[in-house]
C-alpha atoms as a PDB file:
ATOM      1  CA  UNK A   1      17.496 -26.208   1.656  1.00  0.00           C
ATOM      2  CA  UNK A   2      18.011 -22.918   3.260  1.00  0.00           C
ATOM      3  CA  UNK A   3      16.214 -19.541   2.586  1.00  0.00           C
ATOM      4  CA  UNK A   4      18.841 -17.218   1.196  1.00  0.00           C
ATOM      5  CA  UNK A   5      17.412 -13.475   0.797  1.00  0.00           C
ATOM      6  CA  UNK A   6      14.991 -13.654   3.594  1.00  0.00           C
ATOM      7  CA  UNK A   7      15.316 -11.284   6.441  1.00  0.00           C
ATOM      8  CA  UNK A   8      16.867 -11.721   9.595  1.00  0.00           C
ATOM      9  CA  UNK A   9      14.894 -13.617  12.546  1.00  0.00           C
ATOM     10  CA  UNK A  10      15.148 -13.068  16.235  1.00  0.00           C
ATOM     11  CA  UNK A  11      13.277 -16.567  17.100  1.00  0.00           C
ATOM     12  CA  UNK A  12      13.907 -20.303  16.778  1.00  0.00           C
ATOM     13  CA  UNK A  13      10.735 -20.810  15.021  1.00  0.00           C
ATOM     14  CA  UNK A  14      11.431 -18.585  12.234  1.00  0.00           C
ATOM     15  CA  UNK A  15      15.184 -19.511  12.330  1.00  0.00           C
ATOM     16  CA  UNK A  16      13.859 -23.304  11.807  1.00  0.00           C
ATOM     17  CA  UNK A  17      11.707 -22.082   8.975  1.00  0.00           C
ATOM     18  CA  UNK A  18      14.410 -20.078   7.178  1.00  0.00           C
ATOM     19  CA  UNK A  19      17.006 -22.473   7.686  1.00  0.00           C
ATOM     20  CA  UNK A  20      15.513 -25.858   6.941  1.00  0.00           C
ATOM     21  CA  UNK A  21      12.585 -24.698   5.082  1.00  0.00           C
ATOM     22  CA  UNK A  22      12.145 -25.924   1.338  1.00  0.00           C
ATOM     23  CA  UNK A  23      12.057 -22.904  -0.717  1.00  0.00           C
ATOM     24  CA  UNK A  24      10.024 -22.104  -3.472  1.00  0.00           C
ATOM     25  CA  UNK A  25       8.503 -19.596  -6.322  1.00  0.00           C
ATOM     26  CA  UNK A  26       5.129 -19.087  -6.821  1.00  0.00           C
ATOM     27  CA  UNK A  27       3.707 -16.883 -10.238  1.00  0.00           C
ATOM     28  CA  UNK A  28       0.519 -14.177  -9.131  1.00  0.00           C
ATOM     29  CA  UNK A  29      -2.875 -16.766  -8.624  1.00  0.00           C
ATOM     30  CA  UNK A  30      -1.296 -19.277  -7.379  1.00  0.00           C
ATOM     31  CA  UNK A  31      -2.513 -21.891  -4.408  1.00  0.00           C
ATOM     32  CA  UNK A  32      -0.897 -22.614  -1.796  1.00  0.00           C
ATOM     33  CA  UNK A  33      -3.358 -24.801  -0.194  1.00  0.00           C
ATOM     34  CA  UNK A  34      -7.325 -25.199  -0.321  1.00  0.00           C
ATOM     35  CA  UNK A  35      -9.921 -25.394   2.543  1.00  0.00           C
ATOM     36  CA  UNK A  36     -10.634 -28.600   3.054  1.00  0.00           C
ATOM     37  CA  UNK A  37      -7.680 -30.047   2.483  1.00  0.00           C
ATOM     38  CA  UNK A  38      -5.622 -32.093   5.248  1.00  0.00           C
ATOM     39  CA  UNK A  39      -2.168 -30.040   6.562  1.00  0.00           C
ATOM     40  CA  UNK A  40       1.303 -31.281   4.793  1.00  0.00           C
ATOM     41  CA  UNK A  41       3.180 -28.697   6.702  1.00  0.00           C
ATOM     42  CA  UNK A  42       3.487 -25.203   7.199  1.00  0.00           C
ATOM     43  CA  UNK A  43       4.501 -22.213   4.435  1.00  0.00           C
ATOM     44  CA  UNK A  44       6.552 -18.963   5.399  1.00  0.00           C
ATOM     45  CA  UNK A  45       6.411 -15.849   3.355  1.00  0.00           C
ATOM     46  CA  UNK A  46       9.285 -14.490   1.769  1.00  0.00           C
ATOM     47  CA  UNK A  47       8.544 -12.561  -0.489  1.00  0.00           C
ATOM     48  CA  UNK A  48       5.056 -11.150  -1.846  1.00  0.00           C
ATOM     49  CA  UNK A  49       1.306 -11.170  -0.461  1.00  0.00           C
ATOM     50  CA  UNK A  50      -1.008 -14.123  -0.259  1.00  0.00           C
ATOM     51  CA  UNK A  51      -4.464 -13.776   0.247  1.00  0.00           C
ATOM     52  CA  UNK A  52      -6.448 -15.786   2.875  1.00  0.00           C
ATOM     53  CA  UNK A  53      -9.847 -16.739   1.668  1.00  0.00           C
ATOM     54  CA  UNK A  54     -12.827 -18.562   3.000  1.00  0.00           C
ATOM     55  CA  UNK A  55     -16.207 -19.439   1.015  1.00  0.00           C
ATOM     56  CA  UNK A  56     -19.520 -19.887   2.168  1.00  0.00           C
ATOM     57  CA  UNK A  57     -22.379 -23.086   0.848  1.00  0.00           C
ATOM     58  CA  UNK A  58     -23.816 -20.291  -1.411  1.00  0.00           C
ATOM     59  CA  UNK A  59     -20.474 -19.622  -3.247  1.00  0.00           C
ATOM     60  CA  UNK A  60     -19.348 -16.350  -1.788  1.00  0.00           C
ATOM     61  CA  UNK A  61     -15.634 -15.463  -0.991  1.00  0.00           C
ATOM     62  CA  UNK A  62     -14.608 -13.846   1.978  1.00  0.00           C
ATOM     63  CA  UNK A  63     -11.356 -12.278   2.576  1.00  0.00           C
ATOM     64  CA  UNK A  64      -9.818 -12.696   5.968  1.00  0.00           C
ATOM     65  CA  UNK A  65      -6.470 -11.327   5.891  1.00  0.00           C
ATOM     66  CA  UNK A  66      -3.560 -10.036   3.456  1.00  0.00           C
ATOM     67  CA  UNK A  67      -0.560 -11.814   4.540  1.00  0.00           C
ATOM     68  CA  UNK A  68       2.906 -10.241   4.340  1.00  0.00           C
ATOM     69  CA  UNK A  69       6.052 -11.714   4.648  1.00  0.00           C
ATOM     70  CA  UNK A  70       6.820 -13.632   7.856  1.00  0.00           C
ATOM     71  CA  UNK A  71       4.047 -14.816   8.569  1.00  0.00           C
ATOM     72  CA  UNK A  72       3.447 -18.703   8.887  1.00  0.00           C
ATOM     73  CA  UNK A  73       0.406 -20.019   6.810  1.00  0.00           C
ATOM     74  CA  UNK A  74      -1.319 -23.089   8.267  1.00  0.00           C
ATOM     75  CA  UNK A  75       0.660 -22.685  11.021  1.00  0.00           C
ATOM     76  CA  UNK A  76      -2.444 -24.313  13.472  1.00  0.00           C
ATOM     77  CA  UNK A  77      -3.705 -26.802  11.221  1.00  0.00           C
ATOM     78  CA  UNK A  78      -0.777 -28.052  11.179  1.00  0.00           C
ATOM     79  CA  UNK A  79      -0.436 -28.293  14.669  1.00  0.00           C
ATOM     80  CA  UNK A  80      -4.103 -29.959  15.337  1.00  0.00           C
ATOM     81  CA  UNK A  81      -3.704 -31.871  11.726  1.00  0.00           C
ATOM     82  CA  UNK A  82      -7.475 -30.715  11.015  1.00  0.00           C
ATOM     83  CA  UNK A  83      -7.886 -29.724   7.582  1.00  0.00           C
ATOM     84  CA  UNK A  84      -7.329 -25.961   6.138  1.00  0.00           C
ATOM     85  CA  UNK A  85     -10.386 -23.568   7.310  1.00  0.00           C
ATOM     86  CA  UNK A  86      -8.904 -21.474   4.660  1.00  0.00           C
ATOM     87  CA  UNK A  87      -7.980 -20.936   0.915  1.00  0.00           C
ATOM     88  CA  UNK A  88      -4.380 -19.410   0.769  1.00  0.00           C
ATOM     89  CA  UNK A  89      -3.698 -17.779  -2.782  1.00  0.00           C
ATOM     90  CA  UNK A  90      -0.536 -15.540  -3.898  1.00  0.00           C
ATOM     91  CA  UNK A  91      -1.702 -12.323  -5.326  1.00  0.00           C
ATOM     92  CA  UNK A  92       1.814 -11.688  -6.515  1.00  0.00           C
ATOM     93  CA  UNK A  93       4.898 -13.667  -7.239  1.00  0.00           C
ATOM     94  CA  UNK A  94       6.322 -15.088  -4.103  1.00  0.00           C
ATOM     95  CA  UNK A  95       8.343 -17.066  -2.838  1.00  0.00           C
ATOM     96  CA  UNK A  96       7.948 -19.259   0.305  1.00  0.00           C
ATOM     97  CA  UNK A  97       9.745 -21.578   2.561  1.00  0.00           C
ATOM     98  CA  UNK A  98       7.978 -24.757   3.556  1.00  0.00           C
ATOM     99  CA  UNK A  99       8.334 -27.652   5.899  1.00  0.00           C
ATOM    100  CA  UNK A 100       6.550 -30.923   6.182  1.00  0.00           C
ATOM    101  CA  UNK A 101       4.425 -31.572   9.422  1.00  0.00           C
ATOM    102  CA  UNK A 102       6.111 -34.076  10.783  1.00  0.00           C
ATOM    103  CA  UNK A 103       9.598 -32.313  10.440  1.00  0.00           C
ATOM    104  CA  UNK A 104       7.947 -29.394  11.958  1.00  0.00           C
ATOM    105  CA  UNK A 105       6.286 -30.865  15.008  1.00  0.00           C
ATOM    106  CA  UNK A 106       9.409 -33.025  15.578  1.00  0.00           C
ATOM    107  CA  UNK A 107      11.727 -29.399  15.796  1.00  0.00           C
ATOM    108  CA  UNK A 108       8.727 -28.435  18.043  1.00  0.00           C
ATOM    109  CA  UNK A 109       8.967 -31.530  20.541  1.00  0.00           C
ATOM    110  CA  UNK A 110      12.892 -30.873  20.511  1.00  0.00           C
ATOM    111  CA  UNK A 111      12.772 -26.893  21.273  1.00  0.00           C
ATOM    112  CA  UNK A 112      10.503 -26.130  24.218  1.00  0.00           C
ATOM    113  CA  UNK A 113      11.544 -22.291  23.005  1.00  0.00           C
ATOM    114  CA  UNK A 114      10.425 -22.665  19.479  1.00  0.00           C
ATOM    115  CA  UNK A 115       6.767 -24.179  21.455  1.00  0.00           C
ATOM    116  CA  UNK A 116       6.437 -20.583  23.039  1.00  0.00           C
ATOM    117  CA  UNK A 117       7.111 -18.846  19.599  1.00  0.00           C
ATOM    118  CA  UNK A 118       4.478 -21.168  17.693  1.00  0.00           C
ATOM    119  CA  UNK A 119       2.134 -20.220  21.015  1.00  0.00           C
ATOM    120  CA  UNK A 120       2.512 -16.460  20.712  1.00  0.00           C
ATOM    121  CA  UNK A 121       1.839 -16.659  16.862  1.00  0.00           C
ATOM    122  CA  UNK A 122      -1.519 -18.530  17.237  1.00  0.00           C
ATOM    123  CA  UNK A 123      -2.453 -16.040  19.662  1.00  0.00           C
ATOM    124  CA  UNK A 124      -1.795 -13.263  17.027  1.00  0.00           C
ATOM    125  CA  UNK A 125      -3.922 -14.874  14.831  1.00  0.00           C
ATOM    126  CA  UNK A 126      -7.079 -15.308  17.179  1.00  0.00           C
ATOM    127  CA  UNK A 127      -6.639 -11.764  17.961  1.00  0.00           C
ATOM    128  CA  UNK A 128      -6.433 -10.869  13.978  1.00  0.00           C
ATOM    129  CA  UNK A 129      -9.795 -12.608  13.769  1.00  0.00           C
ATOM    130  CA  UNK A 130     -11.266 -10.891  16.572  1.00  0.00           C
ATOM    131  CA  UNK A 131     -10.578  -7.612  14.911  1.00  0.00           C
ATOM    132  CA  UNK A 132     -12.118  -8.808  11.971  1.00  0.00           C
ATOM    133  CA  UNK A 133     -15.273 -10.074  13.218  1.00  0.00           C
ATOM    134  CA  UNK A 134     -15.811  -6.081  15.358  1.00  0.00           C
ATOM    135  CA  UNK A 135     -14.808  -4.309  12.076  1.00  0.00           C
ATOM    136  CA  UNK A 136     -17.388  -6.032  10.309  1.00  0.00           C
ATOM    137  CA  UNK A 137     -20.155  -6.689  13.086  1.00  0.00           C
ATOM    138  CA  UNK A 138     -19.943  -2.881  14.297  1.00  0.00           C
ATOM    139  CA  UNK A 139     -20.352  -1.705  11.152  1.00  0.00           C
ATOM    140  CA  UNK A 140     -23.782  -0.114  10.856  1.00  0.00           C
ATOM    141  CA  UNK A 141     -23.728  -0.215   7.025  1.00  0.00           C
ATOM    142  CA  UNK A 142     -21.941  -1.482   3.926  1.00  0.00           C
ATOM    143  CA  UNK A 143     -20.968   2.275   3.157  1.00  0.00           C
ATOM    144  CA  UNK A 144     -19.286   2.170   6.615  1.00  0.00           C
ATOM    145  CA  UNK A 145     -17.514  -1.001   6.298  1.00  0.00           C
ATOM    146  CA  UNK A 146     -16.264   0.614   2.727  1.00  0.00           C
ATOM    147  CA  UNK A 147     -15.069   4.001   4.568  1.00  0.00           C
ATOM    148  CA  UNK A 148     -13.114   2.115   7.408  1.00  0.00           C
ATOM    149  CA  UNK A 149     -11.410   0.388   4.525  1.00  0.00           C
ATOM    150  CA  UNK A 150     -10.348   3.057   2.542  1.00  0.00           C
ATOM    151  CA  UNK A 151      -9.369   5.014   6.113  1.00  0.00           C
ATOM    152  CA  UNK A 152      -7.100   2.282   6.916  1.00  0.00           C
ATOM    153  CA  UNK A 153      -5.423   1.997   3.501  1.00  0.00           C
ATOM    154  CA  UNK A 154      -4.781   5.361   3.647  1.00  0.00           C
ATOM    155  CA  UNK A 155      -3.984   5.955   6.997  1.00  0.00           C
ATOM    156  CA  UNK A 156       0.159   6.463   6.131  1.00  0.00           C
ATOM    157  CA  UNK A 157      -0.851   9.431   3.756  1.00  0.00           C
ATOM    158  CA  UNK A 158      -0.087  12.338   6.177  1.00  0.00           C
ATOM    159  CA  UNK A 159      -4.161  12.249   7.066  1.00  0.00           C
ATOM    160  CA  UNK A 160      -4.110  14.665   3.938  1.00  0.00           C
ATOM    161  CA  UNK A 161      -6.812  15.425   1.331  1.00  0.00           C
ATOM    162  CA  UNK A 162      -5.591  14.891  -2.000  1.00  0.00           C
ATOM    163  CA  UNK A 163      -3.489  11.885  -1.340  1.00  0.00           C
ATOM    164  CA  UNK A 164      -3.066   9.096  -4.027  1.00  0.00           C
ATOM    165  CA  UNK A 165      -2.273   5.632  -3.254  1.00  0.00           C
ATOM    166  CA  UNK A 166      -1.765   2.160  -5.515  1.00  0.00           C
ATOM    167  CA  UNK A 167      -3.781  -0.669  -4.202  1.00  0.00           C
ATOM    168  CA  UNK A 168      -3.713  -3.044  -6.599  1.00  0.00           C
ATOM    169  CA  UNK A 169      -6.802  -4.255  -5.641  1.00  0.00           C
ATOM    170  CA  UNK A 170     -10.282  -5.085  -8.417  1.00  0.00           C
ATOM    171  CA  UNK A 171     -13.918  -4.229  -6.465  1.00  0.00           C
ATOM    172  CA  UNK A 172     -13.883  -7.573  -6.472  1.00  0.00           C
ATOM    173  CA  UNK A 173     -11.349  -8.169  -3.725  1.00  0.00           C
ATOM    174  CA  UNK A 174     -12.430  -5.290  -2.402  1.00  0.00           C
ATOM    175  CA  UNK A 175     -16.030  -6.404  -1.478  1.00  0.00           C
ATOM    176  CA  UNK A 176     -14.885  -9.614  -0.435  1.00  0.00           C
ATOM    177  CA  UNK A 177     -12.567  -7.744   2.297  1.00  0.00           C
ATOM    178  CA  UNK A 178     -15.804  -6.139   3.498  1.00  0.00           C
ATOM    179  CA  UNK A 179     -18.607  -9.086   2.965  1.00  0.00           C
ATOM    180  CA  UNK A 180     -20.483  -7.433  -0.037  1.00  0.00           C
ATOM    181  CA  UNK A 181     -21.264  -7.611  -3.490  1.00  0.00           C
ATOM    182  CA  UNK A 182     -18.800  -6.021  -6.487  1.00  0.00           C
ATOM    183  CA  UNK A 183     -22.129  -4.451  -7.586  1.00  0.00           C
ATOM    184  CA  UNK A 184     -22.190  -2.742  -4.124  1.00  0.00           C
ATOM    185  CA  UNK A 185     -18.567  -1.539  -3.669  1.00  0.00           C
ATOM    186  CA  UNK A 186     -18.837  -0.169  -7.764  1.00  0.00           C
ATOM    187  CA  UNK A 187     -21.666   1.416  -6.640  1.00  0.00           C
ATOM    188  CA  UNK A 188     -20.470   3.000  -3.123  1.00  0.00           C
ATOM    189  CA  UNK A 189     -17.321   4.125  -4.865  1.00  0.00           C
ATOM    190  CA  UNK A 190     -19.606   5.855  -7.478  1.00  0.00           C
ATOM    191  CA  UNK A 191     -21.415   7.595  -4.566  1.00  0.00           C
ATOM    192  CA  UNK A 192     -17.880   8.651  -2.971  1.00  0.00           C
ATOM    193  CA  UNK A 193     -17.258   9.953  -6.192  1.00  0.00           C
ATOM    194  CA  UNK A 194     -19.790  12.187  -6.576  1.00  0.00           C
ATOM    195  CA  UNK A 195     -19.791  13.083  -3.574  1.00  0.00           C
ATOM    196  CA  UNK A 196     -16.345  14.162  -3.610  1.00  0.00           C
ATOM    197  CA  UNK A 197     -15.107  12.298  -1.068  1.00  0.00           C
ATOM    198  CA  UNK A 198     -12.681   9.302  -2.703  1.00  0.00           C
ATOM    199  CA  UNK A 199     -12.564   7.623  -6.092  1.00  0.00           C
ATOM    200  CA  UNK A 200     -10.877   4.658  -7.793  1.00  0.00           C
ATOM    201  CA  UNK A 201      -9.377   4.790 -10.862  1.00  0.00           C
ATOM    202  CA  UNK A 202      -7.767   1.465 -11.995  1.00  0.00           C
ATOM    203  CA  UNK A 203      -5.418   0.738  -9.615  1.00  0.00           C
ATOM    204  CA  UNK A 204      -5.048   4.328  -8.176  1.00  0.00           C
ATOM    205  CA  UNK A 205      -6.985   5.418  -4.872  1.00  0.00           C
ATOM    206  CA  UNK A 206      -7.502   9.284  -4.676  1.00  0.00           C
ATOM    207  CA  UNK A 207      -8.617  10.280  -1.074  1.00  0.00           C
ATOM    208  CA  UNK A 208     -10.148  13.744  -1.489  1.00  0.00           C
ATOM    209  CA  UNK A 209     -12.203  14.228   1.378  1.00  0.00           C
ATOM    210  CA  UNK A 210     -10.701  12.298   4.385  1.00  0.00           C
ATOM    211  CA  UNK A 211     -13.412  14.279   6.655  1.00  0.00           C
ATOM    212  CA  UNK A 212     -16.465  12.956   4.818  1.00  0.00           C
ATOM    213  CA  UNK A 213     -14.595   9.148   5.248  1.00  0.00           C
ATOM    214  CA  UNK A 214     -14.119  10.066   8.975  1.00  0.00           C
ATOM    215  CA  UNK A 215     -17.595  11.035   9.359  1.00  0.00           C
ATOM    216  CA  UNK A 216     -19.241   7.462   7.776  1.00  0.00           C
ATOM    217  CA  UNK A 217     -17.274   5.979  10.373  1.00  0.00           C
ATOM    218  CA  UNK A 218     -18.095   8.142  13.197  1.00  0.00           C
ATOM    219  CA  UNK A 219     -14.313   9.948  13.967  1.00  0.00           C
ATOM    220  CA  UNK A 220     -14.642  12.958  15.314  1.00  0.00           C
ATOM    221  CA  UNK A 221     -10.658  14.128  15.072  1.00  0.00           C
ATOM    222  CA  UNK A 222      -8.118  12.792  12.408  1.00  0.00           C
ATOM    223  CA  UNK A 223      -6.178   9.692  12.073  1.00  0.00           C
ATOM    224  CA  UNK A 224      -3.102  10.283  13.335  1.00  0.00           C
ATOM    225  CA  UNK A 225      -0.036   8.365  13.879  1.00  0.00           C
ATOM    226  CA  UNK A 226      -0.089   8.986  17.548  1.00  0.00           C
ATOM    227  CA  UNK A 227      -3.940   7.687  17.696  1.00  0.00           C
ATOM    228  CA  UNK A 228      -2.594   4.059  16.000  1.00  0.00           C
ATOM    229  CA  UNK A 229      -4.387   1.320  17.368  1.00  0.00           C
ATOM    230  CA  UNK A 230      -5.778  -1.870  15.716  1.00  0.00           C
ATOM    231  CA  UNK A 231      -7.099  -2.402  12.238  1.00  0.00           C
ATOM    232  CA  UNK A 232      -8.767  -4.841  10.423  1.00  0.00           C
ATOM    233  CA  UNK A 233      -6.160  -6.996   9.242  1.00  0.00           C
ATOM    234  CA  UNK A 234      -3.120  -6.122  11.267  1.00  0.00           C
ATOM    235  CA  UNK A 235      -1.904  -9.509  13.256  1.00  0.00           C
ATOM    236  CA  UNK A 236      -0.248  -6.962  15.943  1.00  0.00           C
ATOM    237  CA  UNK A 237      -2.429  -4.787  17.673  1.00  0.00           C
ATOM    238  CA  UNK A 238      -4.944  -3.711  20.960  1.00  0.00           C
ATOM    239  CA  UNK A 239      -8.592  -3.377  20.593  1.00  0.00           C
ATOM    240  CA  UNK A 240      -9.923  -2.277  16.983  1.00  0.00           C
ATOM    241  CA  UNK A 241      -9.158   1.508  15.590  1.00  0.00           C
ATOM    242  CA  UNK A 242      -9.502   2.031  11.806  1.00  0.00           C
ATOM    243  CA  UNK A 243      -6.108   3.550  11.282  1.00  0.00           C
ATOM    244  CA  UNK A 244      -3.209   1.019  12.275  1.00  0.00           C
ATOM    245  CA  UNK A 245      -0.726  -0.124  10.414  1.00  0.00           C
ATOM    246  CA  UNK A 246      -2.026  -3.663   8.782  1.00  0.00           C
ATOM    247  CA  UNK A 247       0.222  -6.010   6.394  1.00  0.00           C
ATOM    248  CA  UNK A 248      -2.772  -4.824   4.157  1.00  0.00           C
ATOM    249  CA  UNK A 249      -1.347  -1.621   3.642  1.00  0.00           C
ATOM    250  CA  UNK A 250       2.063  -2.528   3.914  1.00  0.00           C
ATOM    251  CA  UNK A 251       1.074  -4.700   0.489  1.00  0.00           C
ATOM    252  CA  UNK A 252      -0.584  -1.056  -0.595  1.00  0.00           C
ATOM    253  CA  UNK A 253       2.402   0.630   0.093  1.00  0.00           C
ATOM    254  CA  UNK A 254       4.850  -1.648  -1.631  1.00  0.00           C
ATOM    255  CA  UNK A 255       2.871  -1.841  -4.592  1.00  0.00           C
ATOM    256  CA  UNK A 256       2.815   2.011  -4.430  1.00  0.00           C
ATOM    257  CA  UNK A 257       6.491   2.231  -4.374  1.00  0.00           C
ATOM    258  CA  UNK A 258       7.305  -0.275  -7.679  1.00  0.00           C
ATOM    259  CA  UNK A 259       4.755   1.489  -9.312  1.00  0.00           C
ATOM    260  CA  UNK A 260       6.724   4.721  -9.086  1.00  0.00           C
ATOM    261  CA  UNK A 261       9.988   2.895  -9.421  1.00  0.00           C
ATOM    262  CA  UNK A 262       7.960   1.441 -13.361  1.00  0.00           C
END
């Protein structure tokens, strides 16, 4: 069936998806697929955020990206047929088109155009986990990792002090973006606190000392929007910067704006 509601597309991959694509809602929690498991097809985002997870042998959870929508889940285990590397889970309701693997590397066999597309969107996807991997390896300390976090979720606020943002976000999910414990990211965020430099409260970030944040990280000047480069989980992007704009924030940002629409 088609994809009424979804945005317009400028490529025949994403025309394929929205056009043919089954589509389907999904409440807040839900799975999409599970590492592990062998490809049925690939899943476009509509609407909503889905969280891409892996776990290690000891039972830890490790959060590679926020997607938005538009972007193709599973798109290269579906093309390779090995199974997920990944845990996909909505952290909203969505909704989301999918097509079966065979359909989808039959279209791909017929469209030599829709084969470049599919090419250019694995290669964003590399380059996302590059980015990941320096965020996190550069990092000299958990407090660090923490700071480039916050800078990047706050990077549309105007580089002001005083700025509030929703994340929607538990220390939970917050530690797992960063490789660390809840204990440790409940206890950084106390530190920040006292230290006057950022708190969270709930669901609300306050950013009251950008400078201090800056400083953990080792900036010199302020984020701009001029200065954008790469962050951590932005799929379009040069080499890594802690202020670009990521579907991360965008999910920050949208969940800022119903909250003020509630």
């Amino acid at each position: 069936m088609g994809s009424p509601g979804l945005e317009p597309v400028d490529n025949p991959l994403m025309t394929q998806l929205r056009l043919e694509g089954f589509l389907y809602a999904l409440p807040a929690r839900s799975l999409l697929f599970a590492e592990g498991e062998a490809p049925r097809g690939v899943h476009m985002l509509c609407k909503g955020h889905v969280k891409l997870t892996i776990n290690s042998t000891e039972g830890k959870t490790f959060i590679l990206k926020i997607s938005e929508p538009g972007d193709i889940l599973g798109l290269h285990n579906c093309v390779s047929g090995d199974p997920y590397e990944m845990t996909a889970t909505t952290i909203q309701p969505c909704q989301v088109s999918f097509i079966k693997r065979e359909d989808f590397l039959r279209f791909l066999h017929q469209h030599s155009d829709a084969c470049l597309q599919t090419a250019l969107q694995l290669s964003k996807t590399c380059h996302m986990a590059y980015d990941t991997i320096r965020s996190l390896g550069l990092s000299h300390s958990v407090s660090e990792k923490l700071a480039r976090l916050l800078l990047e979720l706050s990077a549309d606020a105007d580089a002001r002090d005083g700025v509030r943002i929703e994340l929607g976000l538990t220390h939970e999910e917050i530690a797992q973006m960063i490789g660390t414990s809840r204990e440790t990211v409940t206890r950084l965020l106390a530190d920040f606190r006292k230290k006057q430099i950022a708190s969270l409260k709930g669901s609300t970030l306050f950013i009251q000392n950008r400078a201090g944040l800056e400083k953990l990280v080792g900036i010199l000047r302020p984020c701009t929007s001029e200065s954008r480069g790469s962050a951590m989980f932005a799929l379009k992007r040069p080499p890594a910067s802690v202020d670009a704009p990521s579907p991360l924030r965008n999910h920050v940002l949208q969940s800022q704006s119903a909250h003020r629409h509630n």
